[in-house]
C-alpha atoms as a PDB file:
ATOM      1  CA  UNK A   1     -18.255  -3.732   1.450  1.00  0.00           C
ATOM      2  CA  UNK A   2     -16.026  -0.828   1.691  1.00  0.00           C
ATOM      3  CA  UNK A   3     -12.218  -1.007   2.633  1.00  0.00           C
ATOM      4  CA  UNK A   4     -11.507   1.440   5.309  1.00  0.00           C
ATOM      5  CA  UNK A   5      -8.073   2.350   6.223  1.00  0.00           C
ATOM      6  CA  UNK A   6      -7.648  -0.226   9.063  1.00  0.00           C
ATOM      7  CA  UNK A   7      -8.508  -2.252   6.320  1.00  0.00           C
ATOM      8  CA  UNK A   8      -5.454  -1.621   3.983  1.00  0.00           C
ATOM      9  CA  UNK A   9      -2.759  -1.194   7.351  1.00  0.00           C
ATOM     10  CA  UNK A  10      -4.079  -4.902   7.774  1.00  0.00           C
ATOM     11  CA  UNK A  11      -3.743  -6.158   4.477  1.00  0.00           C
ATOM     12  CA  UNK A  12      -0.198  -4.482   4.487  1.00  0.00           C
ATOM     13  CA  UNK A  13       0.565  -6.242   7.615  1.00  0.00           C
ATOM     14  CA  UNK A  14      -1.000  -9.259   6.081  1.00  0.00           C
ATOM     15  CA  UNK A  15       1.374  -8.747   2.946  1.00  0.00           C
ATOM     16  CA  UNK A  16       4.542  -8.558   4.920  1.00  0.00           C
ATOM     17  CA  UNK A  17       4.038 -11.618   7.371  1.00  0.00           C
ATOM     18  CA  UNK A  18       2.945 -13.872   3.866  1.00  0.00           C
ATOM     19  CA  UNK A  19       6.206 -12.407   2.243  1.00  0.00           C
ATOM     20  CA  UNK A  20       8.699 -13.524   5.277  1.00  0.00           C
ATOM     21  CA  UNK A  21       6.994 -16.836   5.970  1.00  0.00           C
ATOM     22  CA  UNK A  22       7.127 -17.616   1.940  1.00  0.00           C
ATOM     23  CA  UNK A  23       9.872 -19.106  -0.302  1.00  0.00           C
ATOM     24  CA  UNK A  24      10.346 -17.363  -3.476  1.00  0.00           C
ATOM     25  CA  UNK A  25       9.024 -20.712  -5.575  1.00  0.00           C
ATOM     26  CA  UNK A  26       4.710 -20.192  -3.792  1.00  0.00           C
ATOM     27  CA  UNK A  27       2.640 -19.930  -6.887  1.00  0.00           C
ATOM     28  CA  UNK A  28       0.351 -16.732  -7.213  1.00  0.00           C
ATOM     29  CA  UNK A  29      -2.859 -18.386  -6.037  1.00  0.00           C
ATOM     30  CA  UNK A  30      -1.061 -19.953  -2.819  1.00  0.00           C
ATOM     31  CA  UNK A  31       0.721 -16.489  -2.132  1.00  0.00           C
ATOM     32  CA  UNK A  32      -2.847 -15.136  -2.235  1.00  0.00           C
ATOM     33  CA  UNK A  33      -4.732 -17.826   0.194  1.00  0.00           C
ATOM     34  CA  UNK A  34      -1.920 -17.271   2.737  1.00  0.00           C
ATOM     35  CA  UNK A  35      -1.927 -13.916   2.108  1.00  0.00           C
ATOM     36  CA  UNK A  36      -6.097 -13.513   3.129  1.00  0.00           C
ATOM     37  CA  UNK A  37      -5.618 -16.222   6.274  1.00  0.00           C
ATOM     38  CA  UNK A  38      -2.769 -13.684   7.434  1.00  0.00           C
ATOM     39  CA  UNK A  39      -5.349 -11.233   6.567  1.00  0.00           C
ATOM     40  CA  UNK A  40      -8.262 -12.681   8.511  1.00  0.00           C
ATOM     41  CA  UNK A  41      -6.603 -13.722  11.777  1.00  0.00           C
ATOM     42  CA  UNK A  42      -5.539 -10.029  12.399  1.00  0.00           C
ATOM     43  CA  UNK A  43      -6.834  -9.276  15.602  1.00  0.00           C
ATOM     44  CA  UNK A  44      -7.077  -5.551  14.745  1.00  0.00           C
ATOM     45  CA  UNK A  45      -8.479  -6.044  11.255  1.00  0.00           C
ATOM     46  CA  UNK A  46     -12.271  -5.207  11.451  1.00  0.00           C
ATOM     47  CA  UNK A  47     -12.888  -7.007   8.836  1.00  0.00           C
ATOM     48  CA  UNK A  48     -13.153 -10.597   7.248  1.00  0.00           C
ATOM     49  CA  UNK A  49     -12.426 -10.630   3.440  1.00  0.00           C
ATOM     50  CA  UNK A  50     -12.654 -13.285   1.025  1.00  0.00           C
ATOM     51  CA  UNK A  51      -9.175 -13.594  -0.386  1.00  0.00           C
ATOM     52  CA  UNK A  52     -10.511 -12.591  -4.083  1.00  0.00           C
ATOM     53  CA  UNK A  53     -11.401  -9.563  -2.427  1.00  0.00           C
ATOM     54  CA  UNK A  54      -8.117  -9.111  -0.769  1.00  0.00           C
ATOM     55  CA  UNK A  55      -6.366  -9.911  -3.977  1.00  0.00           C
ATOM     56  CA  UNK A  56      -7.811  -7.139  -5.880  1.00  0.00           C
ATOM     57  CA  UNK A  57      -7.446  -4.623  -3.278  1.00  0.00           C
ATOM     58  CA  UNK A  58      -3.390  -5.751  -2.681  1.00  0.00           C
ATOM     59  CA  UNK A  59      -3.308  -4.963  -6.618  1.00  0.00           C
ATOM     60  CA  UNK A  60      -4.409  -1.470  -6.248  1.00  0.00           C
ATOM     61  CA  UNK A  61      -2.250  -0.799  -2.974  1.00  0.00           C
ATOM     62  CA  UNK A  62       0.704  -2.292  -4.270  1.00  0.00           C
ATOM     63  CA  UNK A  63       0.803   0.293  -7.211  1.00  0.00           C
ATOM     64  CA  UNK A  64       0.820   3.039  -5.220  1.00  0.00           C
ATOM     65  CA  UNK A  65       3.484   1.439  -3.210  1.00  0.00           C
ATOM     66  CA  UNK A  66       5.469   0.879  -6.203  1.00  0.00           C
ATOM     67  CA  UNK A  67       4.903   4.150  -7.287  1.00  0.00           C
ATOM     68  CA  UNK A  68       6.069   5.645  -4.032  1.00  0.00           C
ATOM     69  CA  UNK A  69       9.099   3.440  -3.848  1.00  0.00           C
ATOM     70  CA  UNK A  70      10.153   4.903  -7.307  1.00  0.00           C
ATOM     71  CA  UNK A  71      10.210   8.553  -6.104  1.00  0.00           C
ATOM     72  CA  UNK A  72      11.721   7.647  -3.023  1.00  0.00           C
ATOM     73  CA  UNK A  73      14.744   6.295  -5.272  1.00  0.00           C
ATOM     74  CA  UNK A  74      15.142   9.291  -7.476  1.00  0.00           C
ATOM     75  CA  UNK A  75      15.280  11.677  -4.290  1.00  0.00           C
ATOM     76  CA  UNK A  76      18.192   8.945  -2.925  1.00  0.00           C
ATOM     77  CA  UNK A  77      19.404   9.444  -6.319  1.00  0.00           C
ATOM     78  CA  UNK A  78      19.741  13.756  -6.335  1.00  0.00           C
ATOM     79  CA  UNK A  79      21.756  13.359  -3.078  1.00  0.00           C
ATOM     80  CA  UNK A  80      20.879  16.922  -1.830  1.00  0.00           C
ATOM     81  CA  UNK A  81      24.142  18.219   0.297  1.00  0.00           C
ATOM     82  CA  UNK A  82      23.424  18.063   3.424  1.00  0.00           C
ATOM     83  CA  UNK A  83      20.270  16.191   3.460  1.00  0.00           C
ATOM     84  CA  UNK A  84      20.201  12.911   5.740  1.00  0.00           C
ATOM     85  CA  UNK A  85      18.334   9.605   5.070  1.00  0.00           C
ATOM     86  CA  UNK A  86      14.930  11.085   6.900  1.00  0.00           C
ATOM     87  CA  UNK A  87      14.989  14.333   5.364  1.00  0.00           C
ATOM     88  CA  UNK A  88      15.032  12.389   1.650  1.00  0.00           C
ATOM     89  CA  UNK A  89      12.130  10.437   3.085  1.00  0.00           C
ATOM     90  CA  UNK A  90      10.103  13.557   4.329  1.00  0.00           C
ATOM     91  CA  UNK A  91      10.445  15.126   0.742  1.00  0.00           C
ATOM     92  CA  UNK A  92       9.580  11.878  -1.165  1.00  0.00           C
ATOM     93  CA  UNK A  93       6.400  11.734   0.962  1.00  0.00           C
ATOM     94  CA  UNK A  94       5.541  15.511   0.076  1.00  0.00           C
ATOM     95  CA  UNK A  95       6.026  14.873  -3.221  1.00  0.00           C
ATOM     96  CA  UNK A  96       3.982  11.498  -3.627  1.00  0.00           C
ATOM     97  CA  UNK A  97       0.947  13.226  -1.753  1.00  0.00           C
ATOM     98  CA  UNK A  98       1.433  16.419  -4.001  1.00  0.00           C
ATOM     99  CA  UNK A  99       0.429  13.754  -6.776  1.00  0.00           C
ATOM    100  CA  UNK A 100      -2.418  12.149  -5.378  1.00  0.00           C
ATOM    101  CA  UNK A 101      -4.375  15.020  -3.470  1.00  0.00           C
ATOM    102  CA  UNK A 102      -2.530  15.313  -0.209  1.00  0.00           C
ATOM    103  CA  UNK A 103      -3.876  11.579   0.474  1.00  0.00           C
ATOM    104  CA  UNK A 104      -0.750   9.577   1.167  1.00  0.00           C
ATOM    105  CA  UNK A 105      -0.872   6.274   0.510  1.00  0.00           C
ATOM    106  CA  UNK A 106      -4.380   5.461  -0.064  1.00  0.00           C
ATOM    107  CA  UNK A 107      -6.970   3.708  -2.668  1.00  0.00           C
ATOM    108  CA  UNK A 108      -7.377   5.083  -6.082  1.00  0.00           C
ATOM    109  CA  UNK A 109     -10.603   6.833  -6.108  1.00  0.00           C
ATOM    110  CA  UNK A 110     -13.308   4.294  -7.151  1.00  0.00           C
ATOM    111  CA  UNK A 111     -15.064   4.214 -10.510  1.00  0.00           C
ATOM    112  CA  UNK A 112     -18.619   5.147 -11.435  1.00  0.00           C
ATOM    113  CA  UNK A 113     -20.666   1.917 -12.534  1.00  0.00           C
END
């Protein structure tokens, strides 16, 4: 079944409340089955996922995320007189979608079978 974007703001959501309510020491596969029951009692997620499927699609999210994260650091990093925190954050974003076809942070395009 297709993830739509309510679909990824949930697993996001699902990703952050699994990160706070988790020690540092939860092995991957844990993580992952607390991640999907965060995942699946969202009462504005659409969908229910199995957490395989929610695994795979963190993977692919969480690379853009990275990805973004990284510019956002080198613009903190130029330290543009003059610019504040927001206006770093506003250029970062314009850059990142400049790089992935004005789409923000969304899914990698899928793959032909």
């Amino acid at each position: 079944m297709h993830w739509t974007d309510a679909d990824f703001m949930c697993l996001a959501r699902a990703w952050v409340t699994t990160s706070v309510q988790t020690n540092g020491r939860t092995k991957g596969f844990t993580f992952y089955q607390k991640l999907n029951i965060a995942f699946n009692k969202d009462p504005e997620c659409p969908t229910r996922r199995s957490s395989g499927s929610t695994k795979s699609q963190w993977y692919a999210l969480n690379a853009q995320c990275v990805a973004y994260k990284g510019i956002v650091a080198q613009e903190r990093f130029r330290n543009s007189s003059g610019k504040t925190e927001e206006d770093r954050e506003n250029d970062a974003h314009k850059i990142y979608k400049g790089l992935n076809g004005d789409n923000g942070l969304a899914p990698p395009p899928r793959q032909a079978n």
